[in-house]
C-alpha atoms as a PDB file:
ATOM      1  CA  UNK A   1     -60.815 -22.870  20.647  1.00  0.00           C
ATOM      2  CA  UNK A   2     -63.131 -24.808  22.654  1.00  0.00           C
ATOM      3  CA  UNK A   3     -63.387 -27.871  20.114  1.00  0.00           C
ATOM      4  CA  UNK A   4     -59.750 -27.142  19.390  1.00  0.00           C
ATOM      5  CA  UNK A   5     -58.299 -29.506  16.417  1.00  0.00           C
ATOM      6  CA  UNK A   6     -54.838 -29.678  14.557  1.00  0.00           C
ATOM      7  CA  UNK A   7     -53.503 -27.416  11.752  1.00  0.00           C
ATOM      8  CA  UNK A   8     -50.272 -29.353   9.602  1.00  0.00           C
ATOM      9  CA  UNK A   9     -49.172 -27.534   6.563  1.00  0.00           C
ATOM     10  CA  UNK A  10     -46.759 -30.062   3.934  1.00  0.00           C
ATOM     11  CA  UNK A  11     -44.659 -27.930   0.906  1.00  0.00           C
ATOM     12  CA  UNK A  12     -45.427 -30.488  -2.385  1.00  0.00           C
ATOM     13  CA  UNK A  13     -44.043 -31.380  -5.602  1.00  0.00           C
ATOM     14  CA  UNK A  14     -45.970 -31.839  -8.844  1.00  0.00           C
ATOM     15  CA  UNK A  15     -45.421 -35.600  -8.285  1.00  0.00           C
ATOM     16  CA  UNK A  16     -46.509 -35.294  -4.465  1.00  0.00           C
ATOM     17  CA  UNK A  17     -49.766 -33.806  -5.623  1.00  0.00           C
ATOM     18  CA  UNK A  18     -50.206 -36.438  -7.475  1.00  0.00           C
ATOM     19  CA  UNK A  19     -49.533 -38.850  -4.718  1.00  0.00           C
ATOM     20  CA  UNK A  20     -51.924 -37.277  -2.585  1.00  0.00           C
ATOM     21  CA  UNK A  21     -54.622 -36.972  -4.866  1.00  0.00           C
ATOM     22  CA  UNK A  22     -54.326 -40.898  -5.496  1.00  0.00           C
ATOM     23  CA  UNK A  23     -54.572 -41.096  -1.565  1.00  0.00           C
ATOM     24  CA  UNK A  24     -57.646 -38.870  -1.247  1.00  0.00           C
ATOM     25  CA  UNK A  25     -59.108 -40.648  -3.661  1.00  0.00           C
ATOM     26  CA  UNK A  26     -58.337 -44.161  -2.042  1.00  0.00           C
ATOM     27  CA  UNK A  27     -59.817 -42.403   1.129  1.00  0.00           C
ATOM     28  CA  UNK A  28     -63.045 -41.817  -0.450  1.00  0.00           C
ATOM     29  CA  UNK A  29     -62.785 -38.259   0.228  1.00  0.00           C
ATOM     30  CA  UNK A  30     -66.408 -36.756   0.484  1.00  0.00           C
ATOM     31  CA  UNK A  31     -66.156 -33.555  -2.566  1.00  0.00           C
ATOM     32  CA  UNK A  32     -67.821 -32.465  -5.791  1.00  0.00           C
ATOM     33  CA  UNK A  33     -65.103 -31.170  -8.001  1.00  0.00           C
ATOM     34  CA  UNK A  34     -67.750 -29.838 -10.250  1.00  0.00           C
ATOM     35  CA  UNK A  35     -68.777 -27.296  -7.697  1.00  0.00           C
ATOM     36  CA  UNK A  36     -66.956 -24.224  -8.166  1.00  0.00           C
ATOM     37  CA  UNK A  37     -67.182 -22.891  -4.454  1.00  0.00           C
ATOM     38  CA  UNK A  38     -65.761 -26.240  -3.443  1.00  0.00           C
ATOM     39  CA  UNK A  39     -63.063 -27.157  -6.072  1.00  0.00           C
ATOM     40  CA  UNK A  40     -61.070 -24.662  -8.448  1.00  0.00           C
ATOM     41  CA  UNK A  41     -59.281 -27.445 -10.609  1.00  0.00           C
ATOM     42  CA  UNK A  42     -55.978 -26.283 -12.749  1.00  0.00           C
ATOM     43  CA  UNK A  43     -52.902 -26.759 -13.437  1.00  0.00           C
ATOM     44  CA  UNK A  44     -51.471 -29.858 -15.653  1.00  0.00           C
ATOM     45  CA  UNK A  45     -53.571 -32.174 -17.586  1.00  0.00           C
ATOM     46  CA  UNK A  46     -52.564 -34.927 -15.268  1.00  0.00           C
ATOM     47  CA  UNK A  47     -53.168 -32.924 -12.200  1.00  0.00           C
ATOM     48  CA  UNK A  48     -57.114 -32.045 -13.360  1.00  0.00           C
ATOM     49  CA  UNK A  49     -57.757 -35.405 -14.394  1.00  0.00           C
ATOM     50  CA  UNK A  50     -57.155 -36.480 -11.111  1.00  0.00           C
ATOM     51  CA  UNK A  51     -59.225 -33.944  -9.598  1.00  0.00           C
ATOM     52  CA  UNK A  52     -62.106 -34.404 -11.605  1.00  0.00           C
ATOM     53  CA  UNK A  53     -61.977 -38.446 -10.235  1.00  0.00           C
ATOM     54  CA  UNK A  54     -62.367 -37.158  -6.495  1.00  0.00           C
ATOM     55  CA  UNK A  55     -65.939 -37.483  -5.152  1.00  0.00           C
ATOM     56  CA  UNK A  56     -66.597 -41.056  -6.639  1.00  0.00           C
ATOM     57  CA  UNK A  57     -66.961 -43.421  -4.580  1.00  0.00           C
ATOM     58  CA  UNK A  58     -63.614 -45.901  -4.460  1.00  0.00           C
ATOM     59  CA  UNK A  59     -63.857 -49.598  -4.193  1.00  0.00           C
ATOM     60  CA  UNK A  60     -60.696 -50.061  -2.324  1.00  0.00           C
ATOM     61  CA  UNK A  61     -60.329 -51.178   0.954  1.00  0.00           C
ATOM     62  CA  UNK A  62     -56.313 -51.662   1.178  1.00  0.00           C
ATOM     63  CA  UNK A  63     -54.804 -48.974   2.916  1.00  0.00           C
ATOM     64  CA  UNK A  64     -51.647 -47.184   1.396  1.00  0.00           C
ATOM     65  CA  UNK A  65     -48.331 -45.578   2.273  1.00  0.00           C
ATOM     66  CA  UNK A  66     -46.198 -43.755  -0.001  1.00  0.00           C
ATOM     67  CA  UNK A  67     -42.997 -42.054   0.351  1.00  0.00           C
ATOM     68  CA  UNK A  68     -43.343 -37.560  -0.540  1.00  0.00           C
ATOM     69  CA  UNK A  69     -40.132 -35.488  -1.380  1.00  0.00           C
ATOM     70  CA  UNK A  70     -39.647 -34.604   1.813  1.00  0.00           C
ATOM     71  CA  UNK A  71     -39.546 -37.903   3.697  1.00  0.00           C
ATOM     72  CA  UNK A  72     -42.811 -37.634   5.298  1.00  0.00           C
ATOM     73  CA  UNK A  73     -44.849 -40.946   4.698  1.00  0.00           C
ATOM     74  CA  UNK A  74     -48.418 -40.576   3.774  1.00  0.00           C
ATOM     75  CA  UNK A  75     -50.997 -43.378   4.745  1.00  0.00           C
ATOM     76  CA  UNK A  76     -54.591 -43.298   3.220  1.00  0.00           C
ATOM     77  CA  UNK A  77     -57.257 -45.689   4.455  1.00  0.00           C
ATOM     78  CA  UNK A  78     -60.395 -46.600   2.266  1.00  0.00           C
ATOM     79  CA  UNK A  79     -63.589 -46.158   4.078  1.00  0.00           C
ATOM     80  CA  UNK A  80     -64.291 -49.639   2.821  1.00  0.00           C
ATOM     81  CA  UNK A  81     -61.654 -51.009   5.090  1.00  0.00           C
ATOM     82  CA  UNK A  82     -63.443 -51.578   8.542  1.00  0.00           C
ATOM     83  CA  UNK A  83     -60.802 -51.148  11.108  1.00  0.00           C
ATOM     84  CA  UNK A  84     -60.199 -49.092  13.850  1.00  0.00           C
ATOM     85  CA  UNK A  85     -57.629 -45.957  12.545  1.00  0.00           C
ATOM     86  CA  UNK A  86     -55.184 -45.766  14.621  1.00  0.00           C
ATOM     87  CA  UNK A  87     -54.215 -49.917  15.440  1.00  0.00           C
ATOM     88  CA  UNK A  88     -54.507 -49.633  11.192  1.00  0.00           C
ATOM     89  CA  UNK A  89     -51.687 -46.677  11.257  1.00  0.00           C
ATOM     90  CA  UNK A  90     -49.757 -49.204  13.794  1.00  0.00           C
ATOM     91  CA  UNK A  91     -50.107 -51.846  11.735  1.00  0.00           C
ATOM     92  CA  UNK A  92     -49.164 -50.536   8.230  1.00  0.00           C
ATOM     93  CA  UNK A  93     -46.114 -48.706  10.691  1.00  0.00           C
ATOM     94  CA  UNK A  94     -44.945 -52.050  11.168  1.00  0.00           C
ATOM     95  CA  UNK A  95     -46.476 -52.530  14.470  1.00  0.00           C
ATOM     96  CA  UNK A  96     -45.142 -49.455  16.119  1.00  0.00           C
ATOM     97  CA  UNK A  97     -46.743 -48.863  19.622  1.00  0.00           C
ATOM     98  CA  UNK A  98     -48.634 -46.040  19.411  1.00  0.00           C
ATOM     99  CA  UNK A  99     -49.979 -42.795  21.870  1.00  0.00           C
ATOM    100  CA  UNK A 100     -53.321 -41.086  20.150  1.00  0.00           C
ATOM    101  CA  UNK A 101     -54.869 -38.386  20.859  1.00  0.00           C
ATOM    102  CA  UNK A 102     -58.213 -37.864  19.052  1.00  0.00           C
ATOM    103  CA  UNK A 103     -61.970 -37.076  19.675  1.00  0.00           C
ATOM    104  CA  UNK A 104     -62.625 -40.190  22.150  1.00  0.00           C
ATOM    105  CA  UNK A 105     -66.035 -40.676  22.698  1.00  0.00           C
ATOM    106  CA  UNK A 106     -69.032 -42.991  22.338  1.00  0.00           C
ATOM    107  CA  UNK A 107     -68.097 -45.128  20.481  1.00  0.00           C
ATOM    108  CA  UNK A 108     -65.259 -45.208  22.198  1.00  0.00           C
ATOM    109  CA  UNK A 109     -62.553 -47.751  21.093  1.00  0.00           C
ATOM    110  CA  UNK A 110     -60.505 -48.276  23.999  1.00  0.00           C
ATOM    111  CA  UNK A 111     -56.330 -48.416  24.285  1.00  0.00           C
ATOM    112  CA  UNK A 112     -55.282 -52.275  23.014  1.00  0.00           C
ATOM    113  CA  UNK A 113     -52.205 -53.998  23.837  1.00  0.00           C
ATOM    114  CA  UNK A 114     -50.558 -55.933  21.423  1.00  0.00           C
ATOM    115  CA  UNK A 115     -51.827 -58.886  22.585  1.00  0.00           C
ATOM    116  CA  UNK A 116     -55.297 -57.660  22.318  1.00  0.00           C
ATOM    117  CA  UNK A 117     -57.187 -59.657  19.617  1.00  0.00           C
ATOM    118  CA  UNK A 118     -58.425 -56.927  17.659  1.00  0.00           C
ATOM    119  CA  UNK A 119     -62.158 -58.762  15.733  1.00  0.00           C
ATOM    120  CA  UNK A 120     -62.397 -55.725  13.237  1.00  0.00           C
ATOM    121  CA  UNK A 121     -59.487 -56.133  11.359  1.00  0.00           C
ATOM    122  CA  UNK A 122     -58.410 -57.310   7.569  1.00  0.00           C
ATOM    123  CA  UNK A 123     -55.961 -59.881   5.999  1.00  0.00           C
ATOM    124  CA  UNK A 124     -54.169 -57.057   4.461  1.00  0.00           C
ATOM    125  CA  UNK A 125     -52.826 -55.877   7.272  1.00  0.00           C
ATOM    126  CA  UNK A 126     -49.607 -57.058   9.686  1.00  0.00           C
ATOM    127  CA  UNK A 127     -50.051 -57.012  13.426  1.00  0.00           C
ATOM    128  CA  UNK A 128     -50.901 -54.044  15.148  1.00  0.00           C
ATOM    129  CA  UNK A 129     -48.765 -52.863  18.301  1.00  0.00           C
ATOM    130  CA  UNK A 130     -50.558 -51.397  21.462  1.00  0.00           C
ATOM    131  CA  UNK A 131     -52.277 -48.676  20.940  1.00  0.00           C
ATOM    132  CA  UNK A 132     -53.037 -46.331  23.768  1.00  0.00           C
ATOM    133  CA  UNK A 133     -55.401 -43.554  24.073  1.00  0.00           C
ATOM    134  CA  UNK A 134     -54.455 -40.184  25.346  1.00  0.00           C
ATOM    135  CA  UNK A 135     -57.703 -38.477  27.539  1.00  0.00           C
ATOM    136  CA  UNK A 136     -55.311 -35.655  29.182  1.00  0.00           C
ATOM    137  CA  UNK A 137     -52.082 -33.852  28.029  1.00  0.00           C
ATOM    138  CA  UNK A 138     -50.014 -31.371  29.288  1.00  0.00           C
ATOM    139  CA  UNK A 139     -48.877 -28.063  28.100  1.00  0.00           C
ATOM    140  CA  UNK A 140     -46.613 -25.503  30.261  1.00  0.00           C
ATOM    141  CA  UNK A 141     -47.617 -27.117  33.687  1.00  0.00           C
ATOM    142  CA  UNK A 142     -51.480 -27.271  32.969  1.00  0.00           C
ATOM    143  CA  UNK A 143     -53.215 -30.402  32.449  1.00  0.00           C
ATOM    144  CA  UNK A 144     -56.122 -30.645  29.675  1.00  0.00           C
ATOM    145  CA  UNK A 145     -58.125 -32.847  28.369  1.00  0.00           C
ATOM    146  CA  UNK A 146     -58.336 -34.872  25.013  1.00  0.00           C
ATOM    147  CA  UNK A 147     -61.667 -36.721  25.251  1.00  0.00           C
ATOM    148  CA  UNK A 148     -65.168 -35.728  23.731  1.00  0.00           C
ATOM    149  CA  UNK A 149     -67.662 -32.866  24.382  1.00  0.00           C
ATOM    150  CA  UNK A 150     -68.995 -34.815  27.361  1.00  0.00           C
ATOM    151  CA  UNK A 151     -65.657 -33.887  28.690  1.00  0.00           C
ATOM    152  CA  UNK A 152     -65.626 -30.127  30.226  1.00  0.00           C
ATOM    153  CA  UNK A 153     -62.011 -29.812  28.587  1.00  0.00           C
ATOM    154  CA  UNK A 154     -61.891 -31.714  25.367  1.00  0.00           C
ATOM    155  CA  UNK A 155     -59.771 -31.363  22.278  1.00  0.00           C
ATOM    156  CA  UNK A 156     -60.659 -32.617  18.598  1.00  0.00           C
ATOM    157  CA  UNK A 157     -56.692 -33.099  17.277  1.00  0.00           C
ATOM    158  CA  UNK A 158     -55.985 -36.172  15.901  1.00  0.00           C
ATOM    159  CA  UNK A 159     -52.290 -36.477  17.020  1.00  0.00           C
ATOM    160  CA  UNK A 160     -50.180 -39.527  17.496  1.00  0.00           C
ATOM    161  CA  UNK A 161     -46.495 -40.891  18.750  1.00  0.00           C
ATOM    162  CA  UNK A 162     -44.894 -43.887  18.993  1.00  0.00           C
ATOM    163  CA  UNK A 163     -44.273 -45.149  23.326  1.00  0.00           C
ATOM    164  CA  UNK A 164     -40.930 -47.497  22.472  1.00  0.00           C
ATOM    165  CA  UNK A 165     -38.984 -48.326  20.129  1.00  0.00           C
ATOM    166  CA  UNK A 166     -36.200 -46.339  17.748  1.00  0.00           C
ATOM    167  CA  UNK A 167     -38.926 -44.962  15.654  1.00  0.00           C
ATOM    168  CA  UNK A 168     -39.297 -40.794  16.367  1.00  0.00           C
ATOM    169  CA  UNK A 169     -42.773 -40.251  14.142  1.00  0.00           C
ATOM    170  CA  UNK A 170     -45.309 -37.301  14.834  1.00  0.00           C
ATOM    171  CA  UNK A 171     -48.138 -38.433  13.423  1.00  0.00           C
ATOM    172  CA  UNK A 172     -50.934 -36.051  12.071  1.00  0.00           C
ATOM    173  CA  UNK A 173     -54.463 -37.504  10.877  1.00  0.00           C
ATOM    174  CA  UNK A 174     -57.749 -36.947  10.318  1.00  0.00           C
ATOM    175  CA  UNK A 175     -59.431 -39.934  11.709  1.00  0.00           C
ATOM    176  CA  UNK A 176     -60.990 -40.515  15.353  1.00  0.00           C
ATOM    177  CA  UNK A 177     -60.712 -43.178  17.632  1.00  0.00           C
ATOM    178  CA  UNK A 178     -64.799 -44.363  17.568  1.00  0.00           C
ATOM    179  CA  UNK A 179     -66.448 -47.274  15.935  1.00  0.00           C
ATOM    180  CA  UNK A 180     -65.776 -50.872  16.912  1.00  0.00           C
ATOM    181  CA  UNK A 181     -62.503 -53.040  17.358  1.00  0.00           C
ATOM    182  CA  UNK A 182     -62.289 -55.915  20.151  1.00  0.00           C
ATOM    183  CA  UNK A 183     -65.957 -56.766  19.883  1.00  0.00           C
ATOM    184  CA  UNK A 184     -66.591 -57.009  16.423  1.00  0.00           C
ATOM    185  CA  UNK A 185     -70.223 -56.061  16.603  1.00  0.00           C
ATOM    186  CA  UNK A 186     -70.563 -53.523  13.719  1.00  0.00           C
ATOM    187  CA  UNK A 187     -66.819 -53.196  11.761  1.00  0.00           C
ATOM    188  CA  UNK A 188     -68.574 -50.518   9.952  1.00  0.00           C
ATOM    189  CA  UNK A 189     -69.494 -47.975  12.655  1.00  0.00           C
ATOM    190  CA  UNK A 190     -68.620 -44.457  13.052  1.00  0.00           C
ATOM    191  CA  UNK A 191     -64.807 -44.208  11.831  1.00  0.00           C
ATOM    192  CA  UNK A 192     -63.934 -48.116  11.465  1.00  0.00           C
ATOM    193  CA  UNK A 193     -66.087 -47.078   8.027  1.00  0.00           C
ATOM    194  CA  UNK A 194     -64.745 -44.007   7.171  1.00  0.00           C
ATOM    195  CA  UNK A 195     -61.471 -42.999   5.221  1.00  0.00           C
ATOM    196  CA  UNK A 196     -58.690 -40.418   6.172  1.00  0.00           C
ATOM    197  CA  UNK A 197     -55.673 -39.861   5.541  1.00  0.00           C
ATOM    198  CA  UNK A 198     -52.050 -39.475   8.336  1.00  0.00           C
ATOM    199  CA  UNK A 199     -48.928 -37.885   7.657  1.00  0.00           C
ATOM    200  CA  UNK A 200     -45.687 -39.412   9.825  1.00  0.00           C
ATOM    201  CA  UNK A 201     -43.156 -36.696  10.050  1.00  0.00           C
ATOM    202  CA  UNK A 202     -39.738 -38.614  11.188  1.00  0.00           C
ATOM    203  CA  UNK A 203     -38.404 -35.388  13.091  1.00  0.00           C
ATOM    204  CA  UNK A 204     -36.257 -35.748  16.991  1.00  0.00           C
ATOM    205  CA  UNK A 205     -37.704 -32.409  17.873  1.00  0.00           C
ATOM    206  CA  UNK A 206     -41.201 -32.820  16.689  1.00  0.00           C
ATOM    207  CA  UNK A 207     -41.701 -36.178  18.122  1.00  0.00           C
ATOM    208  CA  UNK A 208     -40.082 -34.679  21.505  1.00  0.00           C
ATOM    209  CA  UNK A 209     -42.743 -31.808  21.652  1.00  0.00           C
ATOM    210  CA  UNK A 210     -45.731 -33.867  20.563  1.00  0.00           C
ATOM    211  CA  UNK A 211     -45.251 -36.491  22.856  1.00  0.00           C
ATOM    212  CA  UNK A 212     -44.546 -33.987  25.446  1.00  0.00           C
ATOM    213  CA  UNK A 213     -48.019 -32.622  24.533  1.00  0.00           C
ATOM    214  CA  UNK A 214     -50.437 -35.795  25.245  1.00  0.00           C
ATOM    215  CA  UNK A 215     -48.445 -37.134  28.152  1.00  0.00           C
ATOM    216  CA  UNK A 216     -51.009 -37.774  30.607  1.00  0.00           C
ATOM    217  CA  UNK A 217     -53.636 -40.443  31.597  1.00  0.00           C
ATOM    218  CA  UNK A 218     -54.415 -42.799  29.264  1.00  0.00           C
ATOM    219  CA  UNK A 219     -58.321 -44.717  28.112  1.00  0.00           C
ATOM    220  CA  UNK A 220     -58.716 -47.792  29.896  1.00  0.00           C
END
């Protein structure tokens, strides 16, 4: 509980497996499907030949979003796009103006406007909204926090809402907000060179809850 992160569970087609699979490997998931304790690949011919391409390391660095069964949008960034996550996830949401809560800490990126000229960033992508950073939330009348270790109360979700707009997303990835993205020193570092993958659940009552959850103060 003390480095407390996120559990999100998603029921998928045959054709959704194969659209995640394609995302993972865009991600440049870190695996070895020959290991056995690791990977136990079945199924369709289709389905293992896919698996069996994970753990290779992907050229891409365009990030994706695709469309699953259920509605829920899927967006994969390539480690070999260097951008910070979540002003990417804006971005590719059409500029949405996002709240994140993640494992903030050195090095920190800090909340951007959307004015904020953002030096990490990639032709591929639209304009980013304003992205803010959640360090506290609150849950039944208690505040905690949603910062790093060096934090006495920290959290290691990776959660995320839109602040305006029409759009009611919960938003649930595996990426942090660390590495580089007004400065423009090293693109590369920490998570601005990693891949992950988020999964935007359009839902009233989720996006209600959530962004009941990480209301509090906010990274400068």
């Amino acid at each position: 509980v003390k480095v407390s992160q996120h559990f999100f569970s998603l029921k998928l087609t045959k054709d959704d497996v194969v659209t995640v699979l394609k995302a993972l490997q865009n991600a440049n998931v870190a695996t070895d499907p020959k290991n056995s304790q690791i990977v136990s690949n079945g199924g369709p011919a289709d389905i293992q030949a896919l698996v069996a391409g994970l753990g290779v390391e992907s050229k891409s660095a365009k990030a994706t979003i695709d469309r699953l069964s259920s509605g829920v949008h899927l967006i994969s960034k390539p480690s070999n796009l260097h951008v910070p996550p979540w002003q990417m996830v804006s971005a590719v949401l059409g500029g949405v103006p996002l709240r994140a809560a993640s494992w903030w800490k050195t090095p920190e990126i800090y909340s951007t406007t959307a004015s904020s000229k953002i030096a990490c960033w990639s032709p591929t992508l639209g304009q980013a909204g304003a992205v803010e950073i959640a360090t506290s939330g609150t849950w039944a009348g208690k505040t905690f926090g949603l910062t790093g270790e060096d934090n006495p109360n920290f959290n290691h979700a990776k959660i995320g809402v839109p602040t305006s707009g029409p759009s009611q997303y919960a938003i649930f990835g595996d990426m942090n907000q660390q590495g580089d993205a007004v400065v423009g020193g090293d693109c590369g570092s920490s998570q601005n060179g990693r891949g992950g993958l988020f999964y935007v659940v359009d839902d009233a009552g989720l996006f209600s809850s959530v962004k009941a959850l990480i209301t509090g103060s906010s990274a400068p």
